[in-house]
Protein backbone atom coordinates (compact mmCIF):
# COMPACT_ATOMS: atom_id res chain seq x y z
CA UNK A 1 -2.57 -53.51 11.34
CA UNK A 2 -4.47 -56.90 11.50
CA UNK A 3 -4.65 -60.32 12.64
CA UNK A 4 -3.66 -63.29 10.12
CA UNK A 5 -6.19 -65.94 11.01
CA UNK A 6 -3.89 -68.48 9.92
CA UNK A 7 -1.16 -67.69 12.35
CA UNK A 8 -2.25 -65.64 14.66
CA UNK A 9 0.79 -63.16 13.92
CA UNK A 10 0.56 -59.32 13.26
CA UNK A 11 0.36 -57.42 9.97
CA UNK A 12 0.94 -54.16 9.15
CA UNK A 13 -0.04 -52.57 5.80
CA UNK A 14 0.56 -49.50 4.82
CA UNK A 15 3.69 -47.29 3.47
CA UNK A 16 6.58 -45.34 4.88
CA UNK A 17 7.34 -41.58 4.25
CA UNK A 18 10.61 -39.49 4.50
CA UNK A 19 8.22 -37.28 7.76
CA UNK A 20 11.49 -35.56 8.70
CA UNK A 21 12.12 -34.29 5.14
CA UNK A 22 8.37 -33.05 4.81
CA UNK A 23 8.56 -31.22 8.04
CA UNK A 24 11.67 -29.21 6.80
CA UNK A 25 10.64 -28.05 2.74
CA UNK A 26 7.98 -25.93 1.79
CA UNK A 27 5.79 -27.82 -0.10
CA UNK A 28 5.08 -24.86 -2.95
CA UNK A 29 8.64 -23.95 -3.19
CA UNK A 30 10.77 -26.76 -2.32
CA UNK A 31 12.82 -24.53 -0.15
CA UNK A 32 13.57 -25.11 3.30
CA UNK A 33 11.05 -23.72 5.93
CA UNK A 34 10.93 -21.18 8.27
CA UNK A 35 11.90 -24.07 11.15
CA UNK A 36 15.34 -24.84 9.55
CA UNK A 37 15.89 -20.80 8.88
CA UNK A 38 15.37 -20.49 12.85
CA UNK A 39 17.64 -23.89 13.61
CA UNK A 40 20.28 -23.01 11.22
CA UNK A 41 20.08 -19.06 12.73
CA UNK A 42 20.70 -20.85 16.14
CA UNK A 43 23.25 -23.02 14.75
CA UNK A 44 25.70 -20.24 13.64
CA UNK A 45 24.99 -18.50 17.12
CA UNK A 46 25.88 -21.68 19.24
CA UNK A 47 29.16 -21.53 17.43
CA UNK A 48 29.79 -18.00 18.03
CA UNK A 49 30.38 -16.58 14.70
CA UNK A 50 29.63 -12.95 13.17
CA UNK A 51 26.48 -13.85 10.31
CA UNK A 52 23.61 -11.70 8.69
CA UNK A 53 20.06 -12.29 7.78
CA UNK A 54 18.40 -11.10 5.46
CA UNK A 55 14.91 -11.12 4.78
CA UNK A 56 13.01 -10.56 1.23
CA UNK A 57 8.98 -9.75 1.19
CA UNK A 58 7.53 -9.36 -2.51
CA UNK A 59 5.67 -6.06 -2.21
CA UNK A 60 1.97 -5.99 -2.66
CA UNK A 61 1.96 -9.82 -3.60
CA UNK A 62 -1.69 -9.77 -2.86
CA UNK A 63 -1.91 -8.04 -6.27
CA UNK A 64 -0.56 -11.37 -7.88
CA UNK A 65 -3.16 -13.28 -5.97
CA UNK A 66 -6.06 -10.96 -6.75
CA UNK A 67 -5.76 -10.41 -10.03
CA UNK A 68 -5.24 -13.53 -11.19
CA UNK A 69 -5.86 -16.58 -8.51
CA UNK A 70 -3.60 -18.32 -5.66
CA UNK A 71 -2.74 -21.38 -7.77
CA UNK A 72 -1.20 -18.61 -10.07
CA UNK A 73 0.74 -16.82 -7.11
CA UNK A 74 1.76 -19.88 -6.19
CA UNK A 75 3.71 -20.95 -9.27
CA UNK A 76 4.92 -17.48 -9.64
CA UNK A 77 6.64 -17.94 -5.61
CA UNK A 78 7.86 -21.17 -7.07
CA UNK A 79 9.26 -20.17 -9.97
CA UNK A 80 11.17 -17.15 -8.49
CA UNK A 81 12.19 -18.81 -5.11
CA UNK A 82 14.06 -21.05 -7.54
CA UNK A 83 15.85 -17.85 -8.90
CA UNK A 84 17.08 -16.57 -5.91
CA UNK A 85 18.24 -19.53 -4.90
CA UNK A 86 20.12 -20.27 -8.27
CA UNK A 87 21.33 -16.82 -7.80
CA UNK A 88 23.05 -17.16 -4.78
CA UNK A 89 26.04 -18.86 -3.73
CA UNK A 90 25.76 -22.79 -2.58
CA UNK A 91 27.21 -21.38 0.77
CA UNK A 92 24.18 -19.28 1.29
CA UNK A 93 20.84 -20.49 3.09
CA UNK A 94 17.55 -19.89 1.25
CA UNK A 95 14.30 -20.13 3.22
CA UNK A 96 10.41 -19.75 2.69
CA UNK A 97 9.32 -18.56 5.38
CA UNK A 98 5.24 -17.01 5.69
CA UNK A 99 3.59 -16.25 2.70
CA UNK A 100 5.43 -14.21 -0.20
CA UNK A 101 8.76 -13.61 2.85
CA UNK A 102 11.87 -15.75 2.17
CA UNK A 103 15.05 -15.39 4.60
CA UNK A 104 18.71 -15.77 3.80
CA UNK A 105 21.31 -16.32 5.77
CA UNK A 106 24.93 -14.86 4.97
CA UNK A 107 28.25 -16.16 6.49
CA UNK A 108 29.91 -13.29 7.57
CA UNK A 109 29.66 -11.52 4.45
CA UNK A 110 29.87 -7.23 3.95
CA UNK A 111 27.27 -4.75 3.25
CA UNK A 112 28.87 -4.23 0.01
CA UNK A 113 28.72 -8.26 -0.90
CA UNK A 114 24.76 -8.44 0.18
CA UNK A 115 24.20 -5.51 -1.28
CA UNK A 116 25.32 -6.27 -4.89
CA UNK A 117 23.23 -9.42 -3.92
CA UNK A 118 20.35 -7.49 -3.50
CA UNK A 119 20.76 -5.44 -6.99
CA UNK A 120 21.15 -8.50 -8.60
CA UNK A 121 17.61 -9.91 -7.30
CA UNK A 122 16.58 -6.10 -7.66
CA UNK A 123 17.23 -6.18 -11.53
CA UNK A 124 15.70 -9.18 -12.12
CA UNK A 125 12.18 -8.62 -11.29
CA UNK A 126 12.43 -4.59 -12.29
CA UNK A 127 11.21 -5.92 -15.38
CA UNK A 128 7.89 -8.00 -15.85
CA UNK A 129 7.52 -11.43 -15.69
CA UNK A 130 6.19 -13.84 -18.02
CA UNK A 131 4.40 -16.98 -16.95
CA UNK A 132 2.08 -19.19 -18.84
CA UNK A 133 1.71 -16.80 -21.52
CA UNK A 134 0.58 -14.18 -18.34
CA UNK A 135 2.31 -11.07 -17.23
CA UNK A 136 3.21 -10.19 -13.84
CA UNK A 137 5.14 -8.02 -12.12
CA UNK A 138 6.49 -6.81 -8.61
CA UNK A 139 9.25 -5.51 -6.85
CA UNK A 140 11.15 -6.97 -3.87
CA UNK A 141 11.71 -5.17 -0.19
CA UNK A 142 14.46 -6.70 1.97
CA UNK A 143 15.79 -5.86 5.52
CA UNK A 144 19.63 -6.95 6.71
CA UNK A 145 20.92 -7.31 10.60
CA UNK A 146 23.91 -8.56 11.77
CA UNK A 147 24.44 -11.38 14.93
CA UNK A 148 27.01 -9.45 17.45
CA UNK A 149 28.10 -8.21 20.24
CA UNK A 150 24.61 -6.39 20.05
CA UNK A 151 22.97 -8.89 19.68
CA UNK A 152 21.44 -11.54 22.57
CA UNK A 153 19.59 -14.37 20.72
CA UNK A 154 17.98 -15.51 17.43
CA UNK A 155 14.82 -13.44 18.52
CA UNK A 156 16.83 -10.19 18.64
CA UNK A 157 18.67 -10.43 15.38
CA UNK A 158 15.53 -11.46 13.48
CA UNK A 159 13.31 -8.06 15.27
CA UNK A 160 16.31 -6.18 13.84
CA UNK A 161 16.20 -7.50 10.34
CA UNK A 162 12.37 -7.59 10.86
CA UNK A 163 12.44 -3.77 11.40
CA UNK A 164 14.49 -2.46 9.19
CA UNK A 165 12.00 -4.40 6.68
CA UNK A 166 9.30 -2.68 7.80
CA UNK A 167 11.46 0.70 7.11
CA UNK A 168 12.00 -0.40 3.28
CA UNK A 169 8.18 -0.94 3.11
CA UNK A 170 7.18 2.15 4.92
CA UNK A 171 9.39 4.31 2.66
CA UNK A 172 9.14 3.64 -0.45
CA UNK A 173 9.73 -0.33 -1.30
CA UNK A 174 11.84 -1.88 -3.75
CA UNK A 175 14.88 -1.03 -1.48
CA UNK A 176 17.45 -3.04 0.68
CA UNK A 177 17.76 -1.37 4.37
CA UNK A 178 20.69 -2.56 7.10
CA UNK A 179 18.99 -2.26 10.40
CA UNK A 180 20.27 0.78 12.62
CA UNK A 181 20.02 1.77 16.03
CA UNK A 182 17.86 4.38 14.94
CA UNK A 183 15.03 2.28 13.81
CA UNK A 184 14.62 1.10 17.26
CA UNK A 185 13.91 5.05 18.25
CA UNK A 186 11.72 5.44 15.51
CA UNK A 187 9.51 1.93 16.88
CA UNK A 188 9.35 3.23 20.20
CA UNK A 189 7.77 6.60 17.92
CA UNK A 190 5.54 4.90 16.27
CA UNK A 191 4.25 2.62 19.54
CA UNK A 192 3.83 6.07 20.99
CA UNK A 193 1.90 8.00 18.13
CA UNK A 194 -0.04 4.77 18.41
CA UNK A 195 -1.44 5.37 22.00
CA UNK A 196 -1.54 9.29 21.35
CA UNK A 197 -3.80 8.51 18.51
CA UNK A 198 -5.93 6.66 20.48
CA UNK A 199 -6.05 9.78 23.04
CA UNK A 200 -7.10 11.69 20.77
CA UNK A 201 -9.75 9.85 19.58
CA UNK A 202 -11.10 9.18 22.66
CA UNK A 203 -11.64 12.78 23.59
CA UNK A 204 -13.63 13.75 20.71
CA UNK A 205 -11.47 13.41 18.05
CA UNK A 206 -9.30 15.98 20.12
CA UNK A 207 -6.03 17.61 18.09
CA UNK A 208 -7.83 16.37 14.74
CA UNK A 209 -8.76 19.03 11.99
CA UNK A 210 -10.08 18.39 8.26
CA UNK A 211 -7.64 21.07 5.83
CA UNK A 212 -9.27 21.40 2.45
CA UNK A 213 -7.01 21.53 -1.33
CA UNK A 214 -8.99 23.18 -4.09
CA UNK A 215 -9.50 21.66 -7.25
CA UNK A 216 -10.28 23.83 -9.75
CA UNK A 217 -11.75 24.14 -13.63
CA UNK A 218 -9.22 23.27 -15.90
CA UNK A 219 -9.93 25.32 -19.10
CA UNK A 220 -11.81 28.11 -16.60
CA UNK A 221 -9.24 27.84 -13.08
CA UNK A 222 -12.62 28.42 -11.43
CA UNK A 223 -13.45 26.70 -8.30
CA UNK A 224 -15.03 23.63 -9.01
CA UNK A 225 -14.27 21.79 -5.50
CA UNK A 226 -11.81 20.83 -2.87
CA UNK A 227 -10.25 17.66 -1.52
CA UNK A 228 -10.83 17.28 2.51
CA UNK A 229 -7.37 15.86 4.15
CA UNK A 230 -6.69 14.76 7.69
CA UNK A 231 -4.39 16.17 9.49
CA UNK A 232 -3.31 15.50 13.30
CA UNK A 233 -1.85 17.64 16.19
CA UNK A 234 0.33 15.59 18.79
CA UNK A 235 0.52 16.67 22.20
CA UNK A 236 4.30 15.16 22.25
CA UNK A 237 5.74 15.41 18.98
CA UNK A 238 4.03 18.32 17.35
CA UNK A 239 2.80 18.56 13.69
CA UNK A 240 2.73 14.66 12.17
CA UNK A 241 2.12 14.33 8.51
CA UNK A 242 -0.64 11.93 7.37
CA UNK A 243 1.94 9.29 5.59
CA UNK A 244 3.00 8.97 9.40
CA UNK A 245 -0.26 8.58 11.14
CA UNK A 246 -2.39 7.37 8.42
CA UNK A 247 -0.62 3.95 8.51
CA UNK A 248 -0.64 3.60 12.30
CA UNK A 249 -4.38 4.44 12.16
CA UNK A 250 -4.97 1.17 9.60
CA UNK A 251 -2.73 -0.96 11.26
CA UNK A 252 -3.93 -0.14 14.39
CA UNK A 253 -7.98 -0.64 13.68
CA UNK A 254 -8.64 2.95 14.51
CA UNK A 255 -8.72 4.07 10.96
CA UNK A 256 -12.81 3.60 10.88
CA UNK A 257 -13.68 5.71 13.94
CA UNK A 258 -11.92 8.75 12.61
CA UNK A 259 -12.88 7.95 8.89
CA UNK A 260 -16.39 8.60 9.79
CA UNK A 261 -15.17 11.32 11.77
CA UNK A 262 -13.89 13.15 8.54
CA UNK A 263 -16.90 11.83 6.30
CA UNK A 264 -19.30 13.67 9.01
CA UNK A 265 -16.96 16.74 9.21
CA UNK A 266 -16.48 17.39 5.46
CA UNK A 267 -20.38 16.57 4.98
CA UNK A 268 -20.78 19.42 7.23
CA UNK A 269 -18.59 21.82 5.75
CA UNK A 270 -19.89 20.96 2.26
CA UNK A 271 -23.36 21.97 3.24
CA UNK A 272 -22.25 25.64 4.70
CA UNK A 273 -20.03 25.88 0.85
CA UNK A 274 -23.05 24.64 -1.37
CA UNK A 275 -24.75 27.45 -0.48
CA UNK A 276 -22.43 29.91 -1.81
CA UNK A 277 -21.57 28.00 -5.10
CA UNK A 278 -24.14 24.67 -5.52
CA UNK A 279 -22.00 22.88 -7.77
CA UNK A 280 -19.00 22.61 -5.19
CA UNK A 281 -17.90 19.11 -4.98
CA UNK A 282 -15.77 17.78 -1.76
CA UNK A 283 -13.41 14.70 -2.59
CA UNK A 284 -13.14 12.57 0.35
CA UNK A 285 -10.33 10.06 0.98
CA UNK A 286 -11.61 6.63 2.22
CA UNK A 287 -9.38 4.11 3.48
CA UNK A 288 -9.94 0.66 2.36
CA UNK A 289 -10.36 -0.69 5.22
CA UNK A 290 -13.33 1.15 5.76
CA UNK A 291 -14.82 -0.92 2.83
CA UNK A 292 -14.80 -3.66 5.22
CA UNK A 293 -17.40 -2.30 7.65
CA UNK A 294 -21.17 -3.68 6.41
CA UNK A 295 -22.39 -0.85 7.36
CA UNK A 296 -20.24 1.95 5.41
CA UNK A 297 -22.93 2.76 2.68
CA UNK A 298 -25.65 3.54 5.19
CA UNK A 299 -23.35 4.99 7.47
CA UNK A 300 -22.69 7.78 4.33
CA UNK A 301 -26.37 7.71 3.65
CA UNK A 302 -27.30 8.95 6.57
CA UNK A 303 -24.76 11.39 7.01
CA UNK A 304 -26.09 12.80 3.77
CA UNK A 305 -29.93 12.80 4.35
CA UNK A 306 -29.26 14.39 7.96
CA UNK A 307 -27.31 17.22 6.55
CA UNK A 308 -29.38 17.87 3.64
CA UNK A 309 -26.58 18.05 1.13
CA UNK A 310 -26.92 16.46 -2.69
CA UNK A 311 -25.11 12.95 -2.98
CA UNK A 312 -23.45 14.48 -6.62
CA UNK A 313 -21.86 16.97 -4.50
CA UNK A 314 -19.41 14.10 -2.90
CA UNK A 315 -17.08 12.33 -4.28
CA UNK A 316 -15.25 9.54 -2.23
CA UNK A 317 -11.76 8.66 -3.10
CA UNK A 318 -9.42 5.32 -2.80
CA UNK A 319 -6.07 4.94 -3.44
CA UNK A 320 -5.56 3.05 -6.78
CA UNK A 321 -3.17 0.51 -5.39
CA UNK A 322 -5.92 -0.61 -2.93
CA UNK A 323 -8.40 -1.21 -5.98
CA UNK A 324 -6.87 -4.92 -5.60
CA UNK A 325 -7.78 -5.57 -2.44
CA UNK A 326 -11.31 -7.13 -3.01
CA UNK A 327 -12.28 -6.35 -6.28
CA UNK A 328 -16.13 -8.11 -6.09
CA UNK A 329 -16.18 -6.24 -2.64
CA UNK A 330 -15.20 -2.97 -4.05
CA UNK A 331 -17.61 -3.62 -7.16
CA UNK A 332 -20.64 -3.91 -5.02
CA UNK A 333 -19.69 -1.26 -2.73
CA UNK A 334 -19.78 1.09 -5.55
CA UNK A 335 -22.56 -0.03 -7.45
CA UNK A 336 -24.32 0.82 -4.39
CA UNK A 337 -22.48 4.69 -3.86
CA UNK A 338 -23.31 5.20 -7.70
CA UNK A 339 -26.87 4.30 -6.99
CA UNK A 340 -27.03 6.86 -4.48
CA UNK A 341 -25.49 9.44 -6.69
CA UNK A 342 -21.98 9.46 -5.28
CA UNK A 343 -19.11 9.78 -7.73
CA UNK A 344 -15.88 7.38 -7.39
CA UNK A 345 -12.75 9.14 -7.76
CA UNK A 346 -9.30 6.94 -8.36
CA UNK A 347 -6.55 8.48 -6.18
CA UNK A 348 -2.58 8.55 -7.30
CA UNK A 349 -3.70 6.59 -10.65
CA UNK A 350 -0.69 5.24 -12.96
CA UNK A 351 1.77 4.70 -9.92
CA UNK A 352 0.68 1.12 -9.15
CA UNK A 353 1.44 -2.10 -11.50
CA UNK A 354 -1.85 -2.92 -12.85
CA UNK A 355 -3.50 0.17 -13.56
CA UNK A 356 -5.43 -0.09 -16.67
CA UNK A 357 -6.36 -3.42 -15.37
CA UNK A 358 -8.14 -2.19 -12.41
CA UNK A 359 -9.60 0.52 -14.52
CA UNK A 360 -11.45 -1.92 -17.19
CA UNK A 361 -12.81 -3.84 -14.54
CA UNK A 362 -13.63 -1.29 -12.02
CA UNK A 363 -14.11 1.64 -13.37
CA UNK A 364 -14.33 4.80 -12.05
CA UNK A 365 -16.05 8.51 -12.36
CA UNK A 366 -12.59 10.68 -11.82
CA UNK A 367 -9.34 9.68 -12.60
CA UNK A 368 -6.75 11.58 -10.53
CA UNK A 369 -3.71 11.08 -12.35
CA UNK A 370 -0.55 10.91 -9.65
CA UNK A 371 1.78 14.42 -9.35
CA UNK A 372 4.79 12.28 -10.21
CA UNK A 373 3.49 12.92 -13.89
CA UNK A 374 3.74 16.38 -13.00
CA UNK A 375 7.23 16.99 -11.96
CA UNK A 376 9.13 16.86 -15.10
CA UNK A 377 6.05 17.56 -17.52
CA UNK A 378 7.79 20.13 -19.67
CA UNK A 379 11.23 17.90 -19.94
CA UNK A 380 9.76 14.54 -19.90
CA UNK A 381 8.37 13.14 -23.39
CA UNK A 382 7.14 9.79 -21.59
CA UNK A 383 4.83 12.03 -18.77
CA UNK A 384 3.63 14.06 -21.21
CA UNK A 385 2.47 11.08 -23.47
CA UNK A 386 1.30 9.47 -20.41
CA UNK A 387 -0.88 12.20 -19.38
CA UNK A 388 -2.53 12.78 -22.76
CA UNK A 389 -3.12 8.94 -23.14
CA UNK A 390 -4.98 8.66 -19.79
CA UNK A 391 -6.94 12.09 -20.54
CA UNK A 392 -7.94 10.88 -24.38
CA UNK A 393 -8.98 7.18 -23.19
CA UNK A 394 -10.65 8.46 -19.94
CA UNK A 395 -12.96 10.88 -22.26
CA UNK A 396 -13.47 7.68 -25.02
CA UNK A 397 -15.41 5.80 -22.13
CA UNK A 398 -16.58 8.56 -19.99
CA UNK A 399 -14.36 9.54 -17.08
CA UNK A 400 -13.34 12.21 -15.87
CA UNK A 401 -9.33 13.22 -15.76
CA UNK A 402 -7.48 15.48 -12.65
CA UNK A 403 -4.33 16.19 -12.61
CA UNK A 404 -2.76 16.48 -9.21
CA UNK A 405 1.07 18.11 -7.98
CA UNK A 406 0.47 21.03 -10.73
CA UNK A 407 2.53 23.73 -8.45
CA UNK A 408 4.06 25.97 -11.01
CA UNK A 409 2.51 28.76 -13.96
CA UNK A 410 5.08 26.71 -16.32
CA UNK A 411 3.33 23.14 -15.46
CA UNK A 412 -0.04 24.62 -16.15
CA UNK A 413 0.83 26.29 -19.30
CA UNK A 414 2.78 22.66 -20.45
CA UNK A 415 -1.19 20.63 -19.82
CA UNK A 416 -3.13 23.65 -20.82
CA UNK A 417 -4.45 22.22 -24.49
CA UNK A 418 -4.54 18.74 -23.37
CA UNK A 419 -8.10 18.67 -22.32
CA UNK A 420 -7.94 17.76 -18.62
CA UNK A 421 -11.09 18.18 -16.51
CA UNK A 422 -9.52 19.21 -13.46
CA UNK A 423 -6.34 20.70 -11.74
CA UNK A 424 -5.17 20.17 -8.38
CA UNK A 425 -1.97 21.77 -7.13
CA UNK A 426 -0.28 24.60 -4.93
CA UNK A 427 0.10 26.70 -8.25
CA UNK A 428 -4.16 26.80 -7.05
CA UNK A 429 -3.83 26.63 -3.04
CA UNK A 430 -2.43 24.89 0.11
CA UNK A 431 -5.04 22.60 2.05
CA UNK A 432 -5.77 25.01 4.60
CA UNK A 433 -8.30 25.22 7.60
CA UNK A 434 -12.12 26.05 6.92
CA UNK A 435 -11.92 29.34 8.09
CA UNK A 436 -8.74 30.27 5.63
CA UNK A 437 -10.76 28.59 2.75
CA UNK A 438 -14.15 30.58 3.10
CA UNK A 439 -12.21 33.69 3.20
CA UNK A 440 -9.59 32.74 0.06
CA UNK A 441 -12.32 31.15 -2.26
CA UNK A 442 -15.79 32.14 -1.90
């Protein structure tokens, strides 16, 4: 605003904008944002009628973002926000809310009607996508609760559909889940584990032991290594497996403490089993987050020196799906494990979207090819092609192949001219304790 000398009256200059509009629509999708999803929630509940929410989450969108770049991800939320919202009924409420999450609001409607909903959106992205002349593809999680007599306020019925969420991601993805009384049990479970955990570690990695899997010669069966895996004791609830308390460790931030824990332990181990056969490799799993911690590669160094052991007798392994994560961080990390002598070994490879991909542009020393290839191996044409594919370019630019989940004489027989480098399965041993391996192996 200014003065007009001539008159001494007051300008303004300047333009007008629609600021109630722009606080309600997500600017990348157009949708309506998480603020109207809550007020329209409330809405519904002031007039006391039954409704359901439902809330979507694109699995492992980070992938999107990572291997291509945000302004990509971006058009690709845009683009498929505006399918589910063309998909659904005009009646229906469709909402961005944070990042790659949308919420949807349903008027009363079955399981049965949200549910066919839900295939529908399911079927759609089961194939991949196509944008600018790119590729892409990803599946969809989605949790369901219902406003009722259970239910208090728009907090409570969004922890329920929240939860049951969580459940779809934690068990599989790519699945709808109606929240349950149950899943409130199993949060109180996992709170619990949580401070047990954190017990545990606390008294000297108490109720912790490191089992060991061979891996063996695959044109020989001779012992040419084993795999160290966590497992955990708790005082409460007994025997947990690690797809339990492996996640509660990460989300938690306790996963680095007892990853050095195992490093240190297997490192140990190793250099009692070198002695009996020198070419024994161990195969430790590292969790990603681990790759985080500055001082990871001369934490492993010095474990190494100190016990005197050969840095080609490790090999440290990472999930394949969390070869995404930070690709220039993972890059540098192992440029500097490789320089030490360390082999890289990619865990549960051909399972994730991308995998190829992540293979050209990291690559690494071992391939461990997932046991889901394993399982129907002397039925399936596809796993069988898949296998030989991965072994025969693997060996064209010098990796290594092993084949994990190989439990029967029949699934060994069904790989045995296919040239694999290694074979990891029951059909060769249980991860057992120390002790039990010494005596079964060497």
């Amino acid at each position: 605003s200014v003065i007009d000398p001539t008159s001494d009256k007051l300008i303004l200059a300047g333009s007008f904008s629609n600021l109630s509009r722009k606080n309600r629509v997500d600017n990348v999708t157009g949708l309506l944002n998480k603020y109207e999803f809550e007020k329209a929630a409330k809405d519904l509940i002031q007039k006391g009628v039954n409704f359901q929410i439902m809330l979507v989450n694109i699995d492992d969108f980070s992938r999107i973002n990572a291997i291509f770049d945000r302004n990509f991800g971006d058009d690709v939320l845009r683009i498929n926000a505006q399918y589910i919202q063309n998909v659904l009924s005009s009646a229906i409420g469709v909402y961005r809310l944070d990042s790659d999450s949308f919420g949807i609001i349903f008027d009363n409607s079955t399981r049965e009607e949200i549910t066919v909903i839900y295939e529908m959106l399911r079927s759609h992205f089961s194939i991949q996508q196509t944008l600018k002349n790119r590729k892409y593809f990803f599946t969809i999680s989605a949790g369901c609760a219902t406003f009722d007599e259970n239910c208090e306020n728009f907090c409570q019925i969004y922890k329920n559909a929240h939860t049951a969420l969580e459940y779809a991601k934690k068990h599989g993805k790519n699945k709808l889940i109606f929240f349950s009384a149950q899943f409130s049990n199993m949060k109180l479970r996992e709170l619990e584990l949580a401070e047990y955990l954190r017990e545990s570690i606390e008294n000297n990695f108490k109720n912790f032991e490191v089992f060991t899997q061979p891996q063996v010669d695959a044109k020989t069966g001779k012992l040419k290594g084993g795999e160290a895996l966590l497992r955990w004791h708790c005082e409460k609830y007994g025997a947990v497996i690690p797809s339990e308390f492996i996640p509660i460790l990460e989300e938690t931030n306790l996963i680095s403490p007892v990853g050095r824990w195992v490093f240190e332990t297997a490192i140990k181990q190793l250099k009692i089993w070198v002695s009996y056969l020198p070419d024994f490799q161990i195969s430790i799993n590292v969790s990603y987050l681990q790759l985080f911690d500055a001082n990871f590669v001369d934490f492993i160094k010095q474990t190494v020196e100190e016990n005197e052991v050969n840095f080609d007798n490790i090999v440290i392994e990472l999930t394949e799906s969390r070869f995404v994560t930070d690709k220039e961080l993972l890059k540098n990390t192992f440029i500097e494990l490789r320089q030490l002598g360390i082999n890289i070994a990619m865990d549960d490879f051909g399972v994730g979207y991308s995998s190829l991909e992540i293979l050209k542009e990291i690559p690494a020393d071992i391939v461990k090819i997932d046991k889901a290839f394993v399982k129907n191996i002397r039925n399936s044409s596809f796993d069988m092609a898949f296998v030989k594919f991965v072994v025969d370019l693997c060996h064209n630019i010098g990796i290594k192949v092993c084949l994990e989940g190989v439990e029967e004489l029949e699934e060994m027989v069904a790989v045995s001219d296919i040239n694999l480098d290694f074979i990891q399965g029951y059909l060769f041993g249980k991860p057992i304790n120390d002790t039990d391996f010494e005596t079964s192996h060497f």
